[in-house]
C-alpha atoms as a PDB file:
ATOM      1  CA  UNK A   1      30.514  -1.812  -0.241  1.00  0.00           C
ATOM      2  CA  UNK A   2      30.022  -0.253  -3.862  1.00  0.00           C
ATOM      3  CA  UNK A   3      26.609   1.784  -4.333  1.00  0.00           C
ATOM      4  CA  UNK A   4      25.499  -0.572  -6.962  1.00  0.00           C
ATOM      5  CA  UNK A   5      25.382  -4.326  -5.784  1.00  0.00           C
ATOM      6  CA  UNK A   6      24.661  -5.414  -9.460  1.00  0.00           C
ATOM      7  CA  UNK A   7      21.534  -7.501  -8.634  1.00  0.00           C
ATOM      8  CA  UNK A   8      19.895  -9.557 -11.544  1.00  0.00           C
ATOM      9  CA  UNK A   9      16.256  -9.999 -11.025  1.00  0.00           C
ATOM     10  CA  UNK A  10      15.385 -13.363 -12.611  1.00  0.00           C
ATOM     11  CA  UNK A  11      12.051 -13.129 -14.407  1.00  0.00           C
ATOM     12  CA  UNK A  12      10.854 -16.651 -12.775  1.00  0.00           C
ATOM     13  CA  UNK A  13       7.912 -16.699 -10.493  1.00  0.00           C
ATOM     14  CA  UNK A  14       9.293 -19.351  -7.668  1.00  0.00           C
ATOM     15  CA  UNK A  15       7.894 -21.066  -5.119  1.00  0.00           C
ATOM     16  CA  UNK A  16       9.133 -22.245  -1.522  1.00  0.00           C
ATOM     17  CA  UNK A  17       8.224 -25.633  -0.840  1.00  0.00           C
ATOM     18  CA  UNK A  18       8.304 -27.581   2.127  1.00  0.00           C
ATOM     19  CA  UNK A  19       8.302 -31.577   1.761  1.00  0.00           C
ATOM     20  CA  UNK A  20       8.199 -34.564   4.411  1.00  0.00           C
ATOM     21  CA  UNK A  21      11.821 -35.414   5.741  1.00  0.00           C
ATOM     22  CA  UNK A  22      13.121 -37.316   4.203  1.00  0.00           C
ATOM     23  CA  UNK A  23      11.501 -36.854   0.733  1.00  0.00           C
ATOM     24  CA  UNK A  24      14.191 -37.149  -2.459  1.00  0.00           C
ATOM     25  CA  UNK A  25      13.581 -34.957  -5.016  1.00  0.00           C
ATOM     26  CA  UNK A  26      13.576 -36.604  -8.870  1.00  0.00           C
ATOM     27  CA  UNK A  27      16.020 -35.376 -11.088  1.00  0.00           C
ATOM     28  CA  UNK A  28      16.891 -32.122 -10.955  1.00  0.00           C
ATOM     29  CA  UNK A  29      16.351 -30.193 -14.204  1.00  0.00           C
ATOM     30  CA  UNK A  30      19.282 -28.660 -15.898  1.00  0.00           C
ATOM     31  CA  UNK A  31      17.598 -25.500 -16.980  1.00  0.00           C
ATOM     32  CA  UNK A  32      15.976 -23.816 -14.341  1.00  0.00           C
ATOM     33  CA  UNK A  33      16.524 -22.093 -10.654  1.00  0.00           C
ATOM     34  CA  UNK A  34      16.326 -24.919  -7.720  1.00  0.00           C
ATOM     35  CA  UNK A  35      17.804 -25.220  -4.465  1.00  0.00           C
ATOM     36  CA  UNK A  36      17.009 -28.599  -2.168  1.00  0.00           C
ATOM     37  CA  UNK A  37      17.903 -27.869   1.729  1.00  0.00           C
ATOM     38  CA  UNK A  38      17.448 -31.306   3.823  1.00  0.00           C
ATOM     39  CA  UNK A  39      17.240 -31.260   7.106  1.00  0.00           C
ATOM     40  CA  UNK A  40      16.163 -33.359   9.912  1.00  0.00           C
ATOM     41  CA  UNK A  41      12.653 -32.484  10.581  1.00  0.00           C
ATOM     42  CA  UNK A  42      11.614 -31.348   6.558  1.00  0.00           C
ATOM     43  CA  UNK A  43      12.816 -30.767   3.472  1.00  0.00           C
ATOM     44  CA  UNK A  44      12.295 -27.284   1.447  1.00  0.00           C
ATOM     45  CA  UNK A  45      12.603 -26.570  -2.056  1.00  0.00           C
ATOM     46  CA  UNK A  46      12.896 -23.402  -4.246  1.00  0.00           C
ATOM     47  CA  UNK A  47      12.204 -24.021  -7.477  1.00  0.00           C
ATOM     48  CA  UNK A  48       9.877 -22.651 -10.448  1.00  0.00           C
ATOM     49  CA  UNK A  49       5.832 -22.383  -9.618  1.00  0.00           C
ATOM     50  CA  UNK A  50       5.543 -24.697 -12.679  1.00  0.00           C
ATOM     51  CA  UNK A  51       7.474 -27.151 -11.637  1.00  0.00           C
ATOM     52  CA  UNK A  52       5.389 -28.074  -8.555  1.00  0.00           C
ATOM     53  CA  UNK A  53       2.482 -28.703 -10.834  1.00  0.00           C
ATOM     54  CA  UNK A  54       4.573 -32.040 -11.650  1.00  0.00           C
ATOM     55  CA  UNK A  55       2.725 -34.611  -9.449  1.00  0.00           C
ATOM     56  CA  UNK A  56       6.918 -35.903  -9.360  1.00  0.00           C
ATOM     57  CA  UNK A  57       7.385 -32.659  -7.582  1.00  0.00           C
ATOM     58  CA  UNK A  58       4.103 -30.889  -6.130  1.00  0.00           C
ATOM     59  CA  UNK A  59       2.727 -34.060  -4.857  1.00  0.00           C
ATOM     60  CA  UNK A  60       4.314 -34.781  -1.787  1.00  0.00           C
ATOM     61  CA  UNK A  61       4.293 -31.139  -0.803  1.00  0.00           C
ATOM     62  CA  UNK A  62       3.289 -30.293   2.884  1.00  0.00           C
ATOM     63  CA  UNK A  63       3.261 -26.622   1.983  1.00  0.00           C
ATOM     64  CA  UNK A  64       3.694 -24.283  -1.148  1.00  0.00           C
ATOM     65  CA  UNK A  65       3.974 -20.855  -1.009  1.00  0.00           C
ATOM     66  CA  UNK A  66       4.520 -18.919  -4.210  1.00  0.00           C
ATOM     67  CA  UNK A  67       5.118 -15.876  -5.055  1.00  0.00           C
ATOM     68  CA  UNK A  68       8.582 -15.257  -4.721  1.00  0.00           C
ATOM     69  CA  UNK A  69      11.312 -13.773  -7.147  1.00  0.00           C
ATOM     70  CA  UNK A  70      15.038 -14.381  -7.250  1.00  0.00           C
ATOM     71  CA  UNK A  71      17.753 -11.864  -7.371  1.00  0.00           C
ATOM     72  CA  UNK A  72      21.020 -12.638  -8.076  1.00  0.00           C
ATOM     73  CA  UNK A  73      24.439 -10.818  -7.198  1.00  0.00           C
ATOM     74  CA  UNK A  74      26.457 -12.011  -9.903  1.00  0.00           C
ATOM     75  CA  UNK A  75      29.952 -13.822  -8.255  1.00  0.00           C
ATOM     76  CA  UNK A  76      32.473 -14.638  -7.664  1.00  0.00           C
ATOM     77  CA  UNK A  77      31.970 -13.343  -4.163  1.00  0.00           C
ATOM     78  CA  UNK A  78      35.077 -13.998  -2.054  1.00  0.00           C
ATOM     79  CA  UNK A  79      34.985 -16.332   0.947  1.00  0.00           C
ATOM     80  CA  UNK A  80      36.704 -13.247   2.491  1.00  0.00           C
ATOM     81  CA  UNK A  81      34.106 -11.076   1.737  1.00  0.00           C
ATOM     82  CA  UNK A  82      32.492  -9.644   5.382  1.00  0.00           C
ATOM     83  CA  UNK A  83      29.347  -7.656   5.216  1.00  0.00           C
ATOM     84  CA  UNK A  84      27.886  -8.082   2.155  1.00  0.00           C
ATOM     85  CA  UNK A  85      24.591  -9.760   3.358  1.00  0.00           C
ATOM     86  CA  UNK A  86      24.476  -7.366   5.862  1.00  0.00           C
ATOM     87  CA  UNK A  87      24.593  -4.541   3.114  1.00  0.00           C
ATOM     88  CA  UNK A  88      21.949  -5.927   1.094  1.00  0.00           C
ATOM     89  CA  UNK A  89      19.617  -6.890   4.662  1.00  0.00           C
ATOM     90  CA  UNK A  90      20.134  -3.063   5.519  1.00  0.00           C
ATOM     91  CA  UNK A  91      19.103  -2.199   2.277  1.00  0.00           C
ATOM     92  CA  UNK A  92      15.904  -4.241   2.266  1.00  0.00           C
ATOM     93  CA  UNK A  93      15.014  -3.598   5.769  1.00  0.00           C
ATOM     94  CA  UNK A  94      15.393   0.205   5.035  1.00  0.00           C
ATOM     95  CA  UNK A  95      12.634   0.274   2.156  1.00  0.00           C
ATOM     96  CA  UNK A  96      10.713  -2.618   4.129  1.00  0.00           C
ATOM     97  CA  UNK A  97      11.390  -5.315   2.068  1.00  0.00           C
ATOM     98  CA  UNK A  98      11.391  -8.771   3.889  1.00  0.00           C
ATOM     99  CA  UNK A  99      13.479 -11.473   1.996  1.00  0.00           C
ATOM    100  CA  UNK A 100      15.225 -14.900   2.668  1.00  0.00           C
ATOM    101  CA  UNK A 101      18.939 -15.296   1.369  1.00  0.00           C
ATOM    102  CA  UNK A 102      20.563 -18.474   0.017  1.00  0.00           C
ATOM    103  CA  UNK A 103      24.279 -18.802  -1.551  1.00  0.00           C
ATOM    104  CA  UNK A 104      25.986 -20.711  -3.942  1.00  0.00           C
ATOM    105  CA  UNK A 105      29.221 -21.847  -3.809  1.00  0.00           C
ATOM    106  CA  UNK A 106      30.618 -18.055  -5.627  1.00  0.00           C
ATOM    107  CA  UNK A 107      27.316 -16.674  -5.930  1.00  0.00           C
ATOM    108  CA  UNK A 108      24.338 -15.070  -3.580  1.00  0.00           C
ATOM    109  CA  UNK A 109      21.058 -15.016  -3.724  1.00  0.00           C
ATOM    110  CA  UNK A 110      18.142 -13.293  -1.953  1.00  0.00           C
ATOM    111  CA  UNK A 111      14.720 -14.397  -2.533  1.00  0.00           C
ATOM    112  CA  UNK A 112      11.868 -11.539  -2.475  1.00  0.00           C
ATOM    113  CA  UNK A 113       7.842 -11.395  -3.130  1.00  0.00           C
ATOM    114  CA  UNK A 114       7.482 -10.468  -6.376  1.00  0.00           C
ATOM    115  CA  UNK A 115       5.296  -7.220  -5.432  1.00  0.00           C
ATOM    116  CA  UNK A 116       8.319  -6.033  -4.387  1.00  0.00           C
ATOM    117  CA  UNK A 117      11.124  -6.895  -6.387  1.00  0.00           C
ATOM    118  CA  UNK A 118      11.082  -4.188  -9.054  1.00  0.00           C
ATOM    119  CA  UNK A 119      12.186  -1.755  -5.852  1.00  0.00           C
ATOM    120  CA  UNK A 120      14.404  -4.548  -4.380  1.00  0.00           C
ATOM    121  CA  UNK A 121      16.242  -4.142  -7.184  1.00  0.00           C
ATOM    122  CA  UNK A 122      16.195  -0.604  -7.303  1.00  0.00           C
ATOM    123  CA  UNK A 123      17.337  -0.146  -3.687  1.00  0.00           C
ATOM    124  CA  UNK A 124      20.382  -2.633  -4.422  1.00  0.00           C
ATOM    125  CA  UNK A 125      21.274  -0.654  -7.085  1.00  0.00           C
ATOM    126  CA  UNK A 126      21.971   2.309  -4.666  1.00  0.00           C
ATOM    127  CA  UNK A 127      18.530   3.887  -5.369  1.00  0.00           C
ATOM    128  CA  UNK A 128      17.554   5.717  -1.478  1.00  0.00           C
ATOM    129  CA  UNK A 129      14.536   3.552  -0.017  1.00  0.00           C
ATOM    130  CA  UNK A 130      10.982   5.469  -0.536  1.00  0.00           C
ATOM    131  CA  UNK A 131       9.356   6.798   2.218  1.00  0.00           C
ATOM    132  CA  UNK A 132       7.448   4.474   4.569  1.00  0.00           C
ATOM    133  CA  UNK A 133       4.891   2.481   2.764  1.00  0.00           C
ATOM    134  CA  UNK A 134       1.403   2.337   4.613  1.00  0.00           C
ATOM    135  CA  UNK A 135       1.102  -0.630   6.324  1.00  0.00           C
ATOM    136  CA  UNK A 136       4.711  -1.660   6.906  1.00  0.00           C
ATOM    137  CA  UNK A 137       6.626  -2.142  10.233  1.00  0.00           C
ATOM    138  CA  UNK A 138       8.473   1.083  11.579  1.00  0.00           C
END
């Protein structure tokens, strides 16, 4: 894998959502970040903070946790391609970074708090991990 992985922090504050099963989301706006998984027992959305102030959106909510910042590894990213979320959860796990990872159909996304997405970004752009922050895992 190249040094430099080329991430593109998005500057939107997200949230990760968790709705009833079942729940249908209203239209999806055109303009912004969201991602809808369904599954049998809930459904969870990623979306911007704002948009769960919508009573459309927020009001069904079982859970909201905010918080969150996107970065993006710009595509397209081979079907082929073995490794690479292995090379970027190596990365974060070296600088103690947890994240959650989503992809698109050419594109990838990992999903970090924002307190730590300025060195996320750093650390995926080949920057060495700091030392050990205090009161992180070994």
């Amino acid at each position: 894998m190249p040094a430099d992985l080329s991430p593109q922090l998005d500057p939107t504050h997200l949230a990760v959502v968790r709705c009833p099963a079942g729940w249908q989301p209203p239209a999806l706006p055109a303009d912004v970040f969201v991602a809808v998984v369904a599954g049998e027992h809930e459904v969870t959305v990623v979306g911007p903070e704002a948009l769960f102030a919508d009573e459309a959106w927020g009001g069904v909510a079982e859970q909201i946790d905010g918080g969150w910042r996107r970065i993006t590894f710009p595509g397209p990213l081979p079907w082929e391609l073995v490794g690479f979320l292995a090379d970027v959860a190596s990365r974060l796990a070296t600088a103690q970074i947890p994240f959650t990872s989503m992809s698109g159909f050419t594109t990838d996304h990992v999903l970090v708090r924002a307190a730590h997405a300025d060195l996320a970004v750093a650390v995926l752009s080949g920057q060495e991990a700091p030392p050990q922050r205090p009161g992180t895992n070994p």
